[in-house]
N, C-alpha and C. Protein backbone atom coordinates (compact mmCIF):
# COMPACT_ATOMS: atom_id res chain seq x y z
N UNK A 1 69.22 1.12 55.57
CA UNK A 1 69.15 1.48 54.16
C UNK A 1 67.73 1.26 53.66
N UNK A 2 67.44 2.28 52.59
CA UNK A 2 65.76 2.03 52.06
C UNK A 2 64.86 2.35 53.10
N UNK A 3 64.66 3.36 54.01
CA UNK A 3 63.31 3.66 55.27
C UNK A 3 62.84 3.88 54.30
N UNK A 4 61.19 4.67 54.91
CA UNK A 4 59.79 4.51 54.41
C UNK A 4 60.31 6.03 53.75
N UNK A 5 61.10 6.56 54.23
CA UNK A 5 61.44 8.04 53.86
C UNK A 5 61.97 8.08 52.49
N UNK A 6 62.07 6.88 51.38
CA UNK A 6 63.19 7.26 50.24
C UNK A 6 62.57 6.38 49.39
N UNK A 7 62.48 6.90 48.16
CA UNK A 7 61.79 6.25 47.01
C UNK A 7 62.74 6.45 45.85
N UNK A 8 63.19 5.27 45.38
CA UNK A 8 64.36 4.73 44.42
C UNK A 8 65.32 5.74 44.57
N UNK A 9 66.19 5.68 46.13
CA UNK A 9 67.40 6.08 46.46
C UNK A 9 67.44 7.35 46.28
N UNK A 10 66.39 8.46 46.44
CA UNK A 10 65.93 9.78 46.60
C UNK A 10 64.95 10.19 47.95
N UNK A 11 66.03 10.87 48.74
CA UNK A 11 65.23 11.16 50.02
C UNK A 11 64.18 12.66 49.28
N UNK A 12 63.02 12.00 50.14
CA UNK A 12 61.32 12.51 49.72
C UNK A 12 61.75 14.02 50.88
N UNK A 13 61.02 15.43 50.45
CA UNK A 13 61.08 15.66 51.82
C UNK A 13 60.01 15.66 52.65
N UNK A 14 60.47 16.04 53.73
CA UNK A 14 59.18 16.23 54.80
C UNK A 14 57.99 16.67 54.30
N UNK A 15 56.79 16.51 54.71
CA UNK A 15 56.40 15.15 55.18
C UNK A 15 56.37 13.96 54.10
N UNK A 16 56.78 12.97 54.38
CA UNK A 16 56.37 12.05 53.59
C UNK A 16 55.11 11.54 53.66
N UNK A 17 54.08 11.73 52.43
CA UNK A 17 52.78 11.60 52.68
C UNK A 17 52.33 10.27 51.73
N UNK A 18 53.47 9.39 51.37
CA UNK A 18 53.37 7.94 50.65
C UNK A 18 52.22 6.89 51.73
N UNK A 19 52.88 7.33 53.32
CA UNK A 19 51.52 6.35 53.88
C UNK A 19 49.74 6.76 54.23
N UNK A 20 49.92 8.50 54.47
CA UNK A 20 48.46 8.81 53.86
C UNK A 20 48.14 8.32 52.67
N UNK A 21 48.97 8.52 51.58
CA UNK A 21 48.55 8.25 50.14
C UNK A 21 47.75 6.77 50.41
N UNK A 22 48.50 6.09 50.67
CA UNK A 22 48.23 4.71 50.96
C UNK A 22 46.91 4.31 51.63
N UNK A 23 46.54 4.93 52.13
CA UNK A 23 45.30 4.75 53.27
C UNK A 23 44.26 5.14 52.74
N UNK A 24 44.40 5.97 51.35
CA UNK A 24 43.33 6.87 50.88
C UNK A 24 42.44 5.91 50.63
N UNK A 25 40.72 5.73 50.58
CA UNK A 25 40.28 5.24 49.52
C UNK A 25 40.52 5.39 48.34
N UNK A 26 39.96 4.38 47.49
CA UNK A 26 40.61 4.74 46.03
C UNK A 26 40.12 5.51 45.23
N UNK A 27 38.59 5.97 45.31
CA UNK A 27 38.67 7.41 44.50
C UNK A 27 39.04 8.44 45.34
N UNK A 28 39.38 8.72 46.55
CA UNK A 28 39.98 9.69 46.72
C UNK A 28 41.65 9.85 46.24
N UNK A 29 42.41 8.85 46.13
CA UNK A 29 43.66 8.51 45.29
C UNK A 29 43.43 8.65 43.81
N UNK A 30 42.30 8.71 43.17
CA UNK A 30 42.25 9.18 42.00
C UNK A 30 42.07 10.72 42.14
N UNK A 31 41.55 11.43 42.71
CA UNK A 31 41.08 12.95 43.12
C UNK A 31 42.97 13.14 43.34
N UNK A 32 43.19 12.66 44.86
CA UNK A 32 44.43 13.33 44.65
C UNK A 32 45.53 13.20 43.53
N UNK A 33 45.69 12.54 42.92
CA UNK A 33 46.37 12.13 41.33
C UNK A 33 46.09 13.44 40.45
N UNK A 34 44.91 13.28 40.42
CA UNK A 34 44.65 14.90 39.56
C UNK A 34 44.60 15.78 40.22
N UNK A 35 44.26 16.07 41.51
CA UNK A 35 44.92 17.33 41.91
C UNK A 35 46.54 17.58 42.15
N UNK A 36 47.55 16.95 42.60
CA UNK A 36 48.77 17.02 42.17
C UNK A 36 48.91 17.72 40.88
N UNK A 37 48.41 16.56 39.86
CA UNK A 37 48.98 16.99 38.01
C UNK A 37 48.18 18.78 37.87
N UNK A 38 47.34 18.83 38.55
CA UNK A 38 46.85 20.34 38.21
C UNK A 38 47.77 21.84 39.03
N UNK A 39 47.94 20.92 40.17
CA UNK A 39 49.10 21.58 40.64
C UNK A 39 50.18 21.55 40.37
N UNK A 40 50.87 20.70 39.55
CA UNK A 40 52.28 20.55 38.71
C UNK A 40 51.81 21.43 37.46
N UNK A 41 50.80 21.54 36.64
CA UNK A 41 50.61 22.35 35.64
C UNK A 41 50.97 23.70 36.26
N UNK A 42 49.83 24.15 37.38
CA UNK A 42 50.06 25.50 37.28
C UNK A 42 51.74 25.96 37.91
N UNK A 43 52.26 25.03 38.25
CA UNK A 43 53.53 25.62 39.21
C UNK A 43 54.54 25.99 38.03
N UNK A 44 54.07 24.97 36.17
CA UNK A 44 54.64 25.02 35.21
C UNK A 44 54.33 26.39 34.42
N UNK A 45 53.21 26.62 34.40
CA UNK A 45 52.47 27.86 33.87
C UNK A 45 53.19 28.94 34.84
N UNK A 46 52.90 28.92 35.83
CA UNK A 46 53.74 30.52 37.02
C UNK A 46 55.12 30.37 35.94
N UNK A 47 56.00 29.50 36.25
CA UNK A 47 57.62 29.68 35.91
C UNK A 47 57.73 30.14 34.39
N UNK A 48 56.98 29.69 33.62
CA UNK A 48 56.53 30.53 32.48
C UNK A 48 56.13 31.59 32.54
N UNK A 49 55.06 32.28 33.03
CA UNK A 49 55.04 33.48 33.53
C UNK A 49 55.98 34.17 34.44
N UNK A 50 56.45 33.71 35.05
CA UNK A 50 57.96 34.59 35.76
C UNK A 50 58.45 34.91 35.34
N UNK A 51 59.60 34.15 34.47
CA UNK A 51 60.05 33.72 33.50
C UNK A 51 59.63 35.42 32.30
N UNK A 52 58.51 35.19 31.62
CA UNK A 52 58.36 36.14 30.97
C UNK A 52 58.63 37.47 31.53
N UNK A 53 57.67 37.71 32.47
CA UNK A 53 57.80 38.77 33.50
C UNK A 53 59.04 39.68 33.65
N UNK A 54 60.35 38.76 33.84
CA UNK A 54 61.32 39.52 34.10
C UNK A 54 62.24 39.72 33.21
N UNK A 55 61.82 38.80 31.90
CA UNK A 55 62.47 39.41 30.83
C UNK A 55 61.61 40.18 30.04
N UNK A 56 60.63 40.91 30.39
CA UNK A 56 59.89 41.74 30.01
C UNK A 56 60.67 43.17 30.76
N UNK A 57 60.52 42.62 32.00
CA UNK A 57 61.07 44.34 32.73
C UNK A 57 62.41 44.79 32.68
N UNK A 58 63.35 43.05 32.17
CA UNK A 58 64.60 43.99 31.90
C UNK A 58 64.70 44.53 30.73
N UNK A 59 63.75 43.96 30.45
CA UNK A 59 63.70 44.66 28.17
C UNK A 59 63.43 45.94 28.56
N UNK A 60 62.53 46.70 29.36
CA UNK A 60 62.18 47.78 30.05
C UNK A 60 63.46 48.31 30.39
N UNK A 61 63.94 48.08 31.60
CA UNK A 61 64.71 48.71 31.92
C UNK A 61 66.01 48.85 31.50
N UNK A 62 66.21 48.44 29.98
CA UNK A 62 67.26 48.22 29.22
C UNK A 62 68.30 47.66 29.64
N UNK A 63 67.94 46.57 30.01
CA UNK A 63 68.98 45.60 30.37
C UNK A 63 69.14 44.57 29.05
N UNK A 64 68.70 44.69 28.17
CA UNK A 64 69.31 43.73 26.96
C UNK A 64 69.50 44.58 26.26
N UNK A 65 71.43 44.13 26.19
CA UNK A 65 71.78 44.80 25.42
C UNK A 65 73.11 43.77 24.77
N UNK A 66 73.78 43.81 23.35
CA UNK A 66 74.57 43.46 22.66
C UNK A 66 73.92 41.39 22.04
N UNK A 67 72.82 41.49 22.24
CA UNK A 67 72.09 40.96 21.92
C UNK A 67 70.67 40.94 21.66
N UNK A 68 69.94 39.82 20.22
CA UNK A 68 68.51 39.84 19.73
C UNK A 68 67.76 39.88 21.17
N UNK A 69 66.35 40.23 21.44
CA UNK A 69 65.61 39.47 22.23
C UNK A 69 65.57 38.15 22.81
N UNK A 70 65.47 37.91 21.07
CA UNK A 70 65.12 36.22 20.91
C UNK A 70 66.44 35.75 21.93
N UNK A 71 67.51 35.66 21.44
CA UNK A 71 68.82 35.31 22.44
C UNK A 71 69.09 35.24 23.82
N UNK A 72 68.22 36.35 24.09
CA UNK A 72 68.13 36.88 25.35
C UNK A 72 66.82 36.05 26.37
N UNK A 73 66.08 35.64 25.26
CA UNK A 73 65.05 35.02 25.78
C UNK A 73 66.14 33.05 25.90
N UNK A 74 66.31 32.73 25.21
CA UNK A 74 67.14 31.44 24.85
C UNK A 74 67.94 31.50 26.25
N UNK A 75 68.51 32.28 26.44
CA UNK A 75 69.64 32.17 27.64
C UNK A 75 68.85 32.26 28.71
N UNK A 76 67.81 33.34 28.90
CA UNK A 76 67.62 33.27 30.25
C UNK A 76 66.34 31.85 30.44
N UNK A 77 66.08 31.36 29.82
CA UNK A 77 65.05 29.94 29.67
C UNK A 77 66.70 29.16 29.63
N UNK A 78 67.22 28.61 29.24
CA UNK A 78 68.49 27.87 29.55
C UNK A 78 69.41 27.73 31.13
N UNK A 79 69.06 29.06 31.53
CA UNK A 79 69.66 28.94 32.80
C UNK A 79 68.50 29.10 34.34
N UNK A 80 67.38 28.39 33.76
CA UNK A 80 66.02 28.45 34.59
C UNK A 80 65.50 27.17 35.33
N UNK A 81 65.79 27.00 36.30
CA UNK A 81 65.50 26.01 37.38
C UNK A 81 64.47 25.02 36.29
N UNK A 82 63.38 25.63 35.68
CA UNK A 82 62.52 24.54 35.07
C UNK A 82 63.85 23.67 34.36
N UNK A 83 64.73 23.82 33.51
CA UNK A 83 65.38 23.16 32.84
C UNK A 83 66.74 22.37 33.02
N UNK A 84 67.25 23.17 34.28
CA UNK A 84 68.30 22.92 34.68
C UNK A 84 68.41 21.44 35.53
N UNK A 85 66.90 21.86 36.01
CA UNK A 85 66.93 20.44 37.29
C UNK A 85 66.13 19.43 36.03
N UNK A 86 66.93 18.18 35.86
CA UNK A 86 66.54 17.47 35.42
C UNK A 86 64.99 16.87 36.25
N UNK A 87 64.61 16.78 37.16
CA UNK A 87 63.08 16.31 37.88
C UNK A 87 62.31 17.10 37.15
N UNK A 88 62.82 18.77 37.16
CA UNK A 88 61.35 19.42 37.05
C UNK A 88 61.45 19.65 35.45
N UNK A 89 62.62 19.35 34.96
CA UNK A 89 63.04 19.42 33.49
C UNK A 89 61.72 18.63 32.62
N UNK A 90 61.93 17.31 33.24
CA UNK A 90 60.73 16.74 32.89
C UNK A 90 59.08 16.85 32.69
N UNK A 91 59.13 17.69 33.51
CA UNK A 91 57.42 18.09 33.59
C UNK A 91 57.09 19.11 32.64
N UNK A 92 58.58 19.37 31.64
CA UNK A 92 57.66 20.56 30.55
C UNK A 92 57.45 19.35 29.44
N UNK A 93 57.60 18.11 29.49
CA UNK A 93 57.03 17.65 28.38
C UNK A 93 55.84 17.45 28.82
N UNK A 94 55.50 17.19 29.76
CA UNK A 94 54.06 16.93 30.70
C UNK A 94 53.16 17.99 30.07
N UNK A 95 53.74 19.38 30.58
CA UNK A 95 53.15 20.13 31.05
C UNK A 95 52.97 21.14 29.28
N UNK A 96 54.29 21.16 28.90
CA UNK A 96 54.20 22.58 27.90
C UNK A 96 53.06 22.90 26.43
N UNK A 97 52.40 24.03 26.24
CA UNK A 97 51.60 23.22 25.87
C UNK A 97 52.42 23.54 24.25
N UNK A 98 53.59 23.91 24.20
CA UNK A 98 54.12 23.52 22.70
C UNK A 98 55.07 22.36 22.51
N UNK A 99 54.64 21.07 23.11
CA UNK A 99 54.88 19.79 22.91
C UNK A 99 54.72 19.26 21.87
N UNK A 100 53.38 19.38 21.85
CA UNK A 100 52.44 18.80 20.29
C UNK A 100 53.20 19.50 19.13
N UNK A 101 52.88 20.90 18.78
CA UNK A 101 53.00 21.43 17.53
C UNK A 101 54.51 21.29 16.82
N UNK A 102 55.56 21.42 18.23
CA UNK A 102 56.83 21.65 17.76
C UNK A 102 57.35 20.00 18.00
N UNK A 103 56.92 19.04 18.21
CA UNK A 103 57.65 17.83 19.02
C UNK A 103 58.36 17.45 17.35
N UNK A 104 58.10 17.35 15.93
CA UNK A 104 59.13 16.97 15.25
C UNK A 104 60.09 18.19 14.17
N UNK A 105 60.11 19.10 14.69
CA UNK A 105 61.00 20.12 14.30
C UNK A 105 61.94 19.41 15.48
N UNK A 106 61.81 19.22 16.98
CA UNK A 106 62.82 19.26 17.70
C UNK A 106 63.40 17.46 18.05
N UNK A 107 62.89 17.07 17.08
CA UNK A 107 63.60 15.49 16.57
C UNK A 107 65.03 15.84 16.79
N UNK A 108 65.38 14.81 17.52
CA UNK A 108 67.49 14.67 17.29
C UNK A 108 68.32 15.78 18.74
N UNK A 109 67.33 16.23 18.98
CA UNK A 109 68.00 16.88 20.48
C UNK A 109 68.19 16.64 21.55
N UNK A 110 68.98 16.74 22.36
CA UNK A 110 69.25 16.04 24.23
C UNK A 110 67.82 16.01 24.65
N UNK A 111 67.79 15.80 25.75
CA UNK A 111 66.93 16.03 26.59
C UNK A 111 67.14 17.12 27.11
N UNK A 112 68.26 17.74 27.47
CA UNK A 112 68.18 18.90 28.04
C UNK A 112 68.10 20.16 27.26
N UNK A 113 68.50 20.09 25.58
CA UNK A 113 68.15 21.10 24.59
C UNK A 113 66.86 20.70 24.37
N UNK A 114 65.96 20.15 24.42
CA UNK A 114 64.65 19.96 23.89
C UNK A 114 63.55 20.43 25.21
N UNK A 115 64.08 20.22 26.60
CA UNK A 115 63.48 21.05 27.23
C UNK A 115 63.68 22.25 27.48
N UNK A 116 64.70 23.13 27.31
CA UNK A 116 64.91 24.35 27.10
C UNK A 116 64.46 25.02 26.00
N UNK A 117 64.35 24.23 24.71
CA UNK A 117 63.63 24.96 23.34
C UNK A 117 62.02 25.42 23.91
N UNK A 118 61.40 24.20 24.79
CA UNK A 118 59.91 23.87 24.71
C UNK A 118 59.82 24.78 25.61
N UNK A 119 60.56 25.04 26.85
CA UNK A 119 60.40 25.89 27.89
C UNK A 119 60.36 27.29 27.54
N UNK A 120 61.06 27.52 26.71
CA UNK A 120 61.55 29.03 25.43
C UNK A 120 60.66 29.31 24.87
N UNK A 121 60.11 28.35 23.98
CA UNK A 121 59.27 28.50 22.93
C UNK A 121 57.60 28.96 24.18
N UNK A 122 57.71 28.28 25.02
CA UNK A 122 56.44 28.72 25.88
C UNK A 122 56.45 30.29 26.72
N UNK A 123 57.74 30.46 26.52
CA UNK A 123 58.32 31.75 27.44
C UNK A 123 57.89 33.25 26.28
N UNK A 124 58.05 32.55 25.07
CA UNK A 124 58.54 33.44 23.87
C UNK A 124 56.47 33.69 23.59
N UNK A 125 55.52 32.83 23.77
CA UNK A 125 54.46 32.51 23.11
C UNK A 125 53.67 33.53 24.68
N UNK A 126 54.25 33.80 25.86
CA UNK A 126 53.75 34.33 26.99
C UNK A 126 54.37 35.46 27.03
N UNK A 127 55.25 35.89 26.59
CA UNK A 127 55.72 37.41 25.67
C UNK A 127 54.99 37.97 25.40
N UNK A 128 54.28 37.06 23.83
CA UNK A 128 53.40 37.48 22.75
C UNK A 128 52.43 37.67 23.04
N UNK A 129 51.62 37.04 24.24
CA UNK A 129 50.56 37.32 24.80
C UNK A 129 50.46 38.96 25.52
N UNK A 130 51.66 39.13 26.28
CA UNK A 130 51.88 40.16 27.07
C UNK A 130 52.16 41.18 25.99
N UNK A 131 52.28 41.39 24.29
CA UNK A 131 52.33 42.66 23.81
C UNK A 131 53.80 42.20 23.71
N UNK A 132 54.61 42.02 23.94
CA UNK A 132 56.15 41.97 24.05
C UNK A 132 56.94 41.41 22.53
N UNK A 133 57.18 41.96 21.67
CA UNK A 133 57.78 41.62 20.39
C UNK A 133 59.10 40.99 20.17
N UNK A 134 59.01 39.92 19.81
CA UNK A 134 60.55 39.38 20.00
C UNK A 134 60.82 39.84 18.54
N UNK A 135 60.46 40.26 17.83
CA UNK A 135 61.55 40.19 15.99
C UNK A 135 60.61 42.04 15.61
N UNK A 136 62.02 42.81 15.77
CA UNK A 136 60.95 44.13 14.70
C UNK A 136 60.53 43.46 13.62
N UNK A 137 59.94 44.95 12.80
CA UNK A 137 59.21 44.56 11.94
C UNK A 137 60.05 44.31 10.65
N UNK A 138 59.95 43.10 10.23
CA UNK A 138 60.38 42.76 8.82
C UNK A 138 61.26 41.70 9.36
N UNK A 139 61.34 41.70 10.78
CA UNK A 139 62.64 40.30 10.93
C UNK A 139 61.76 39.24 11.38
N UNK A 140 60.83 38.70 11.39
CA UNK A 140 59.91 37.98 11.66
C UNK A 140 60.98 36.46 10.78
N UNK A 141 61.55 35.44 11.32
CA UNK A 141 61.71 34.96 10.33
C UNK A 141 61.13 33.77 9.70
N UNK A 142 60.10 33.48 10.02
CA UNK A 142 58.47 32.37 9.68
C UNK A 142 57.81 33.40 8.51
């Protein structure tokens, strides 16, 4: 019970690189620290962009239908590996960058509705970038 392979009763997978880590000098353990977190950003940024991506092309290919955008955007960010898996659930507070602006509108929510809003709200803001309109005109409701 407890090998070198499992860190607080979660098998790591292959390779386990805790005893390189270990060996590193220590600014190279600071280098790798931030390269990880830059690589956890962008793996957060892609799934956001995916994410948009394909609810862009089914908006295209008229696949939303008997529902808003917006809704459509809510559900498919709700049922998205970023949110679902509580591990990587976590890294949109890390990572999202509408943490800051929205963190006390979304006062009083789970953990798992508050990473799905933030994950949404980043999905919905990479839309907007892409041209993609979530509200015609006049339903804007801000």
């Amino acid at each position: 019970m407890g090998g070198a392979n499992e860190l607080r009763g979660m098998q790591l997978p292959p390779p386990d690189l805790s005893v390189a880590y270990a060996q590193l000098p220590k600014p190279w353990k600071v280098g790798a620290v931030l390269l990880a977190d830059r690589i956890l950003a962008a793996a957060y940024a892609d799934d956001v962009r995916s994410c948009a991506m394909t609810i862009a092309e089914d908006l295209a290919a008229g696949a939303v239908r008997g529902m808003t955008l917006e809704e459509y955007v809510d559900e498919a960010c709700a049922g998205h590996a970023r949110v679902v898996d509580l591990r990587r659930a976590l890294d949109v507070f890390k990572y999202s960058p509408s943490m800051g602006p929205f963190w006390p509108a979304l006062a009083g929510l789970t953990l798992s509705e508050l990473c799905v809003q933030l994950f949404a709200q980043d999905v919905q803001d990479q839309l907007a970038a892409m041209g993609v309109a979530l509200y015609g005109e006049g339903d804007d409701p801000q």
